[in-house]
Protein backbone atom coordinates (compact mmCIF):
# COMPACT_ATOMS: atom_id res chain seq x y z
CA UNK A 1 0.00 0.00 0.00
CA UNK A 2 2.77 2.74 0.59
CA UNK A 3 3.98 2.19 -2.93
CA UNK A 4 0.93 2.89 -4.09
CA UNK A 5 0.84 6.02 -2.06
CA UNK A 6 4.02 7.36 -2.97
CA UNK A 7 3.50 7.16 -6.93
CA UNK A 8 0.07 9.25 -6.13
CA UNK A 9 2.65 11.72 -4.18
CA UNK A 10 5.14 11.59 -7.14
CA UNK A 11 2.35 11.82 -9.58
CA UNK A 12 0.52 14.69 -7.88
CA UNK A 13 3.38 16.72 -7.09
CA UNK A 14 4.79 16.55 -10.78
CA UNK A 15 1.13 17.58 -12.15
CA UNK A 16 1.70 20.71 -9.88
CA UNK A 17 5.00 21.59 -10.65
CA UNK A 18 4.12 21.43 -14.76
CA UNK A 19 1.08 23.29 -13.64
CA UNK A 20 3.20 25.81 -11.95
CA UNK A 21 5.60 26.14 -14.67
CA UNK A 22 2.96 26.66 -17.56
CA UNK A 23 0.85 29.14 -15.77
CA UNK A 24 3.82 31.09 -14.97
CA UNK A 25 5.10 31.95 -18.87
CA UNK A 26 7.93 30.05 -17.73
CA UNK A 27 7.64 27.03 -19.92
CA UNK A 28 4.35 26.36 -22.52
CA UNK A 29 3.70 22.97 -24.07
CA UNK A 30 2.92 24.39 -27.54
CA UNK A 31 6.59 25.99 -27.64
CA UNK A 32 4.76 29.66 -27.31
CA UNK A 33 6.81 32.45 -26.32
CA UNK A 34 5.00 35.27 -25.26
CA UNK A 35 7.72 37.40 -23.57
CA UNK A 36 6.20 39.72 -21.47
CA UNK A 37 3.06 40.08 -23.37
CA UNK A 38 -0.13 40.14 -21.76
CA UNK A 39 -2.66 40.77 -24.46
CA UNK A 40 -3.46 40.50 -28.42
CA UNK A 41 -5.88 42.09 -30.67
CA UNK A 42 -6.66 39.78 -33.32
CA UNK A 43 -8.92 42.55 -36.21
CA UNK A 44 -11.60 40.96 -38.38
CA UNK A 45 -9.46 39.94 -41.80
CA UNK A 46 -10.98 41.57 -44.92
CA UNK A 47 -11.95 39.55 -47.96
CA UNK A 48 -10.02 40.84 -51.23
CA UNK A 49 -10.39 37.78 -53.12
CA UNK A 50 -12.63 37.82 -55.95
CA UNK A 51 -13.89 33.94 -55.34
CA UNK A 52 -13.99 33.50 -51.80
CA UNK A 53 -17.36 32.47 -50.12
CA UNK A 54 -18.35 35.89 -47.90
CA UNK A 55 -18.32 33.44 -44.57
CA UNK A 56 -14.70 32.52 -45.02
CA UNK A 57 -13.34 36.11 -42.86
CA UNK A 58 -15.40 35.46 -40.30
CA UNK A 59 -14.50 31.93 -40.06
CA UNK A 60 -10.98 32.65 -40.58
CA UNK A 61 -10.53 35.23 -38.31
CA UNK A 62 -12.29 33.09 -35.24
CA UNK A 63 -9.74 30.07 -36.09
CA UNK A 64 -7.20 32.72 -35.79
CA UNK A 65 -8.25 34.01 -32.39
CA UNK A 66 -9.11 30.46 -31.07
CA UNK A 67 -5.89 29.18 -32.27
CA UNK A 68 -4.28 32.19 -30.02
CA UNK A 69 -6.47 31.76 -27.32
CA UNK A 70 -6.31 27.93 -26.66
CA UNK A 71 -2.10 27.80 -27.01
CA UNK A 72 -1.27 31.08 -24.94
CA UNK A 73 -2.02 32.44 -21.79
CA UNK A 74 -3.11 36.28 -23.69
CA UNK A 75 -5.94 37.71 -23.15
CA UNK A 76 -8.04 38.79 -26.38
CA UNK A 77 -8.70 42.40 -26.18
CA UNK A 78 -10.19 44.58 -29.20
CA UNK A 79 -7.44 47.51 -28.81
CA UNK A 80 -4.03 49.05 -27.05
CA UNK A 81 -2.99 44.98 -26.97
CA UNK A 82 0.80 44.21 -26.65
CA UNK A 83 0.68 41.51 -29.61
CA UNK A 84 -1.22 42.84 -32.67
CA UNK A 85 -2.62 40.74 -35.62
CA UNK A 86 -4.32 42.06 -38.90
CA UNK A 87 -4.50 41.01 -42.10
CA UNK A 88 -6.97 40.37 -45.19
CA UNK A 89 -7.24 37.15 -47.51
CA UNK A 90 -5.84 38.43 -50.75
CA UNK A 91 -5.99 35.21 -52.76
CA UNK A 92 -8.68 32.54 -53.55
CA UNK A 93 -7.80 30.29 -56.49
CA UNK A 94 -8.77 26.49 -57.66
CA UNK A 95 -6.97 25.07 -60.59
CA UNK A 96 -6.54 21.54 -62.06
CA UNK A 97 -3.62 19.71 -60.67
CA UNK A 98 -2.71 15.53 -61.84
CA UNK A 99 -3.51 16.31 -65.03
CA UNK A 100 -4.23 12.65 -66.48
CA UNK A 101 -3.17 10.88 -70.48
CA UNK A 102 -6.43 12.57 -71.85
CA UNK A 103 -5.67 15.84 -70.78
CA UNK A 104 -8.22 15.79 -68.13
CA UNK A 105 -7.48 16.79 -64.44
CA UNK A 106 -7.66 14.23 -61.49
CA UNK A 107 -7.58 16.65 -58.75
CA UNK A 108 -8.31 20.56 -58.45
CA UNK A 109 -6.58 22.42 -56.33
CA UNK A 110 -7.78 25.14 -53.74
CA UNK A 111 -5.03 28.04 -52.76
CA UNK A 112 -6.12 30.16 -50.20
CA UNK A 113 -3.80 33.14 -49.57
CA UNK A 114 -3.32 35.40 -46.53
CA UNK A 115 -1.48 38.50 -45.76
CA UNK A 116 -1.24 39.35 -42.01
CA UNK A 117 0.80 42.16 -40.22
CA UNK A 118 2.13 41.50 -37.01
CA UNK A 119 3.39 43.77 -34.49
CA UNK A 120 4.69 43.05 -31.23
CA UNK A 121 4.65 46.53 -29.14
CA UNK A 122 7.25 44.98 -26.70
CA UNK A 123 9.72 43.74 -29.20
CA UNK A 124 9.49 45.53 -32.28
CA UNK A 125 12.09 43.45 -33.98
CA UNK A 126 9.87 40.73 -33.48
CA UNK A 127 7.16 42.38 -35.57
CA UNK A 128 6.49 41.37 -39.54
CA UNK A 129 4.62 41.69 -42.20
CA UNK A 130 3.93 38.82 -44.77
CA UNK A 131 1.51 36.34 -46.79
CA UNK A 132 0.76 32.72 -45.94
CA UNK A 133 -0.80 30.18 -48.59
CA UNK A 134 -1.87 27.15 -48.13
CA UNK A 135 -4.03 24.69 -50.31
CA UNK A 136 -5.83 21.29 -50.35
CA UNK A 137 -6.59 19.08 -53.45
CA UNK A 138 -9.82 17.54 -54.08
CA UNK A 139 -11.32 15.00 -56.81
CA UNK A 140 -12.22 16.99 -59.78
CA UNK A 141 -15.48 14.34 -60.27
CA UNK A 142 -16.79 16.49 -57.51
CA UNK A 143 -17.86 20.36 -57.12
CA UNK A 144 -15.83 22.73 -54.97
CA UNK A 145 -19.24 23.54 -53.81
CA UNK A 146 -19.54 20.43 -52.03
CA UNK A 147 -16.40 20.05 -50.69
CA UNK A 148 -15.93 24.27 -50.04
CA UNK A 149 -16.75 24.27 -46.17
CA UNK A 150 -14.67 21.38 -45.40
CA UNK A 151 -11.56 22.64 -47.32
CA UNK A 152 -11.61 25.92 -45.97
CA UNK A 153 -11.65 24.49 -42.94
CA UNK A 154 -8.60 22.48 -43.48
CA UNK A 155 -6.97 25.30 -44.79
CA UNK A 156 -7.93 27.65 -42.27
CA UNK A 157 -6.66 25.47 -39.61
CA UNK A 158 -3.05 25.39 -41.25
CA UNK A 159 -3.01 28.67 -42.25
CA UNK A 160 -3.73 29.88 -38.57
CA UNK A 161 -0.85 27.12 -37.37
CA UNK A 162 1.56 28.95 -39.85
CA UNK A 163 0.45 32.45 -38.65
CA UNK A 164 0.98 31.10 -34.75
CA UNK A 165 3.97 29.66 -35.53
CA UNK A 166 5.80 33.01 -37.18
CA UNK A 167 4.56 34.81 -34.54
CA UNK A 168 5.21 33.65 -31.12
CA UNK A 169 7.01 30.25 -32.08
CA UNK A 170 11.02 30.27 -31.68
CA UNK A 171 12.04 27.28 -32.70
């Protein structure tokens, strides 16, 4: 029985210690450094792309903030925030892709593109401005229509990894 006991003891007082450590900025599981930032403002990204379905901003922008929200311990704020994220999606394009012996395609290919300012009021040097694109293929026997909402989603959810990662990943 006092085996037992201590590896609850051992167990319990490593949970608080990585606890400790995490809520403290010290150390963060998702590689995040912060600094001493306590907030971000993530702004509402603008739709400049000719194609793009009018609910991909909003859904966009809500990965974004989610994405920032869920990994780091800042608070989302709408303005005077330490960590500062804006942006618009400047590119929306599907084109054939496996093009097969009788010059038909086998899979289309959705490019979403992204252009996002950063600015870190702490660090300046930190701070950038650039574009992210991603894509995902699909089979060309079916409609982007149908598959649309999914692969934005997929997208979307890399896109906003790439965006975290240039940001407050230092790896």
């Amino acid at each position: 029985m006092t085996v037992l006991i201590k590896r609850i003891f051992i167990f319990s007082l490593f949970a608080v210690l990585l606890t400790t450590l995490n809520s403290c900025g010290i150390y963060s599981f998702t590689g995040a450094d912060t600094g001493n930032a306590e907030t971000i403002s993530i702004d509402y990204f603008q739709n400049y792309a000719p194609l793009a379905q009018p609910t991909l901003s909003q859904n966009f922008t809500e990965t974004l903030r989610d994405k920032f929200i869920a990994q780091t311990n800042l608070n989302l704020v709408e303005r005077n925030a330490d960590l500062r994220i804006t942006g618009s999606v400047t590119g929306y394009d599907t084109r054939p892709v496996a093009i097969q012996g009788n010059e038909t395609a086998a899979l289309n290919r959705l490019t979403i593109t992204i252009n996002v300012t950063y600015t870190n009021t702490l660090e300046q040097e930190k701070s950038f401005e650039k574009s992210f694109s991603r894509f995902a293929d699909f089979e060309s026997s079916v409609s982007l229509s149908s598959v649309q909402d999914q692969l934005e989603e997929e997208i979307g959810d890399q896109l906003a990894q790439d965006i975290f990662n240039e940001s407050v990943i230092n790896w």
